[in-house]
C-alpha atoms as a PDB file:
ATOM      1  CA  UNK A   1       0.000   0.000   0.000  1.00  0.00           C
ATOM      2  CA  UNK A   2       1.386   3.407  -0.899  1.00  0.00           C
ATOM      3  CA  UNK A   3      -0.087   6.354   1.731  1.00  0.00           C
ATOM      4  CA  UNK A   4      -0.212   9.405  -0.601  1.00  0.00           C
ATOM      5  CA  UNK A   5      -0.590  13.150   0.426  1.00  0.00           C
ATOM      6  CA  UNK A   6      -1.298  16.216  -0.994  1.00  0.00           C
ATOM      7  CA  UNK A   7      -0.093  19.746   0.234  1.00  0.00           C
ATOM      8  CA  UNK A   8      -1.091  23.424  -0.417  1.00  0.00           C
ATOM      9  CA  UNK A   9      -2.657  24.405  -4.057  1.00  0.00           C
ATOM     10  CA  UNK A  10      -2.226  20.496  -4.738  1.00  0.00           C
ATOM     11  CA  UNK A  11      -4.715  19.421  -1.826  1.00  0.00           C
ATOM     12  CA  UNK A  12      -6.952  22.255  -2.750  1.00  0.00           C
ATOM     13  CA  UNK A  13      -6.891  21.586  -6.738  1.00  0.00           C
ATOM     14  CA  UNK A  14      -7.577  18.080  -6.196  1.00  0.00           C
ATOM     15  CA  UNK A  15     -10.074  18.101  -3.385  1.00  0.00           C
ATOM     16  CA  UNK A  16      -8.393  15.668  -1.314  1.00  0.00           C
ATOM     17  CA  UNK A  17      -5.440  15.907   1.194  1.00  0.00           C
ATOM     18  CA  UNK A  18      -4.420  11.756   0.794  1.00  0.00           C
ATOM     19  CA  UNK A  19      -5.247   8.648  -0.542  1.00  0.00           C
ATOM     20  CA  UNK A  20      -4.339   5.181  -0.213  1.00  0.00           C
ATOM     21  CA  UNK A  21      -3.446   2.936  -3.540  1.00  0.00           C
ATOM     22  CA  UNK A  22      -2.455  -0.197  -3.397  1.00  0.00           C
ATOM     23  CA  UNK A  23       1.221  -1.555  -3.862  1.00  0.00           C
ATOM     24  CA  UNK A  24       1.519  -2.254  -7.965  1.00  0.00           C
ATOM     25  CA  UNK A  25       5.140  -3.586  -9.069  1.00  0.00           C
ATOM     26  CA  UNK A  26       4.806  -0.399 -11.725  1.00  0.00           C
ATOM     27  CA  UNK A  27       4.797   1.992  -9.761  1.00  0.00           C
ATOM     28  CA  UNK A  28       8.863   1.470  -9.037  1.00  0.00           C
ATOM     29  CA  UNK A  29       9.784   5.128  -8.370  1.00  0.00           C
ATOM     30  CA  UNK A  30       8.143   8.328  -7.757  1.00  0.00           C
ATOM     31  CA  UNK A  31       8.011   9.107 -10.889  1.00  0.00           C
ATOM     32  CA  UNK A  32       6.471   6.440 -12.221  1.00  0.00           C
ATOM     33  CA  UNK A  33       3.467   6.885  -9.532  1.00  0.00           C
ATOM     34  CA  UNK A  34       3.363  10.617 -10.762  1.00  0.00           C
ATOM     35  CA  UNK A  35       2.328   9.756 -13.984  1.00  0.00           C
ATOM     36  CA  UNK A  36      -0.054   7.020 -12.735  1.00  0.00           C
ATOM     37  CA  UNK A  37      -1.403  10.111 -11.392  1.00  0.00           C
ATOM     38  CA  UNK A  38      -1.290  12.687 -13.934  1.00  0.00           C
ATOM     39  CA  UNK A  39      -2.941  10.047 -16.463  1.00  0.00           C
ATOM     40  CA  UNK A  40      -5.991  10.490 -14.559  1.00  0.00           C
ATOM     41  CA  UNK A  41      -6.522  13.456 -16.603  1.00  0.00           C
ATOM     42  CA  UNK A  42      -8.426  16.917 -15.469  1.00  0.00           C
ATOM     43  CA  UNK A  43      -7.419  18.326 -12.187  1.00  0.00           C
ATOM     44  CA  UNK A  44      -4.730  15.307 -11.805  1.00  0.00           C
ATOM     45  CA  UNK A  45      -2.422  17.374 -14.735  1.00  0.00           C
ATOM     46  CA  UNK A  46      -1.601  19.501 -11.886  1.00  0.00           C
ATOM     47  CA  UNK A  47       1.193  17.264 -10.369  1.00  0.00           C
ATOM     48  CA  UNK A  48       2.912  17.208 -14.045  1.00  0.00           C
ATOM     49  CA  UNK A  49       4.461  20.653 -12.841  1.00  0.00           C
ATOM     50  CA  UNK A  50       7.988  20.747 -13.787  1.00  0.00           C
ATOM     51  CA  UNK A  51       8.290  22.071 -10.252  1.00  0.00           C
ATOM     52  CA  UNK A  52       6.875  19.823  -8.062  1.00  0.00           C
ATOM     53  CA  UNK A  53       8.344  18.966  -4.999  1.00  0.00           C
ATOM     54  CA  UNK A  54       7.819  15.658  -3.631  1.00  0.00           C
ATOM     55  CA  UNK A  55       8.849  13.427  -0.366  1.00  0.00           C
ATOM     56  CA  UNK A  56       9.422   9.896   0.601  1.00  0.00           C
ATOM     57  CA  UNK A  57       8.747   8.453   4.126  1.00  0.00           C
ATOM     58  CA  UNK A  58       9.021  12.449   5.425  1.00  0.00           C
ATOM     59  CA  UNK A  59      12.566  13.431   3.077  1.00  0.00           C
ATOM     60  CA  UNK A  60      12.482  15.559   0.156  1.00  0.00           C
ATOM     61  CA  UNK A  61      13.487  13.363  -2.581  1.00  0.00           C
ATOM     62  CA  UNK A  62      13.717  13.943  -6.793  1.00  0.00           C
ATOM     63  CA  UNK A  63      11.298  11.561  -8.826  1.00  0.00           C
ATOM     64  CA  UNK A  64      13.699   8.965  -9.371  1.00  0.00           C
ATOM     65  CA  UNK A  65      13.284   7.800  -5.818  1.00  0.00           C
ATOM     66  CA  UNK A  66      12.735   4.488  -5.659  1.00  0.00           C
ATOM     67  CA  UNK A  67       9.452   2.873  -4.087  1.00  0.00           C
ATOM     68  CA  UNK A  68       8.330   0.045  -1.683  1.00  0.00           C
ATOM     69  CA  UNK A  69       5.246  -1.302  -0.343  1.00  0.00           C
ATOM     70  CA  UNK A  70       4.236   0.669   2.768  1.00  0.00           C
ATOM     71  CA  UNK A  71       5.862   4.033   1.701  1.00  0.00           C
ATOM     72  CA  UNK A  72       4.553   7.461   2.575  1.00  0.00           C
ATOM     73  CA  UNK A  73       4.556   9.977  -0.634  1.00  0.00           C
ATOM     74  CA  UNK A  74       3.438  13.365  -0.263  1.00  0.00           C
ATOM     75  CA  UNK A  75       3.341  16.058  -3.488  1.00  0.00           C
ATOM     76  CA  UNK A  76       3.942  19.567  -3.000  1.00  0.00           C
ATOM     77  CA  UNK A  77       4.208  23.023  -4.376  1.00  0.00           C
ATOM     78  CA  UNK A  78       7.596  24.684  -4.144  1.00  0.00           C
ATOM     79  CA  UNK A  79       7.808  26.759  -1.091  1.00  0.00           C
ATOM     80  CA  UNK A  80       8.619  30.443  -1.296  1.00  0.00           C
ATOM     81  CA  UNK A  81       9.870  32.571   2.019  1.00  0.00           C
ATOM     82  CA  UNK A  82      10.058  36.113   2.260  1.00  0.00           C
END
């Protein structure tokens, strides 16, 4: 099972803050489970931001991060300070 969450514009684009899918061989990085994503089409095309920021199991990691059963993904806007 992958635990997937979404933060900021993401959560409110998409009308949900997480979702569970479960574990597919596929889905090897987080990249791969990106485009699962984006290939829902509509509101999903958000995450296809060349931007995005994404995590694994809490640490910030780049899209080819590889994925097990049981990880925690969350997708998120790039954060901006002032």
């Amino acid at each position: 099972m992958l635990d997937i969450h979404y933060f900021a514009s993401y959560r409110e684009r998409l009308g949900l803050d997480r979702e569970r899918l479960p574990w597919q061989d596929r889905l090897a990085s987080v990249g791969q489970l990106r485009q699962a994503l984006v290939a829902r089409g509509g509101a999903w095309e958000v995450l296809a931001a060349d931007n995005l920021m994404c995590a694994r199991n809490e640490g910030l990691c780049g899209l080819d991060e590889p994925l097990e059963d049981g990880d925690e993904v969350a997708f998120f806007p790039p954060v901006t300070g002032g």
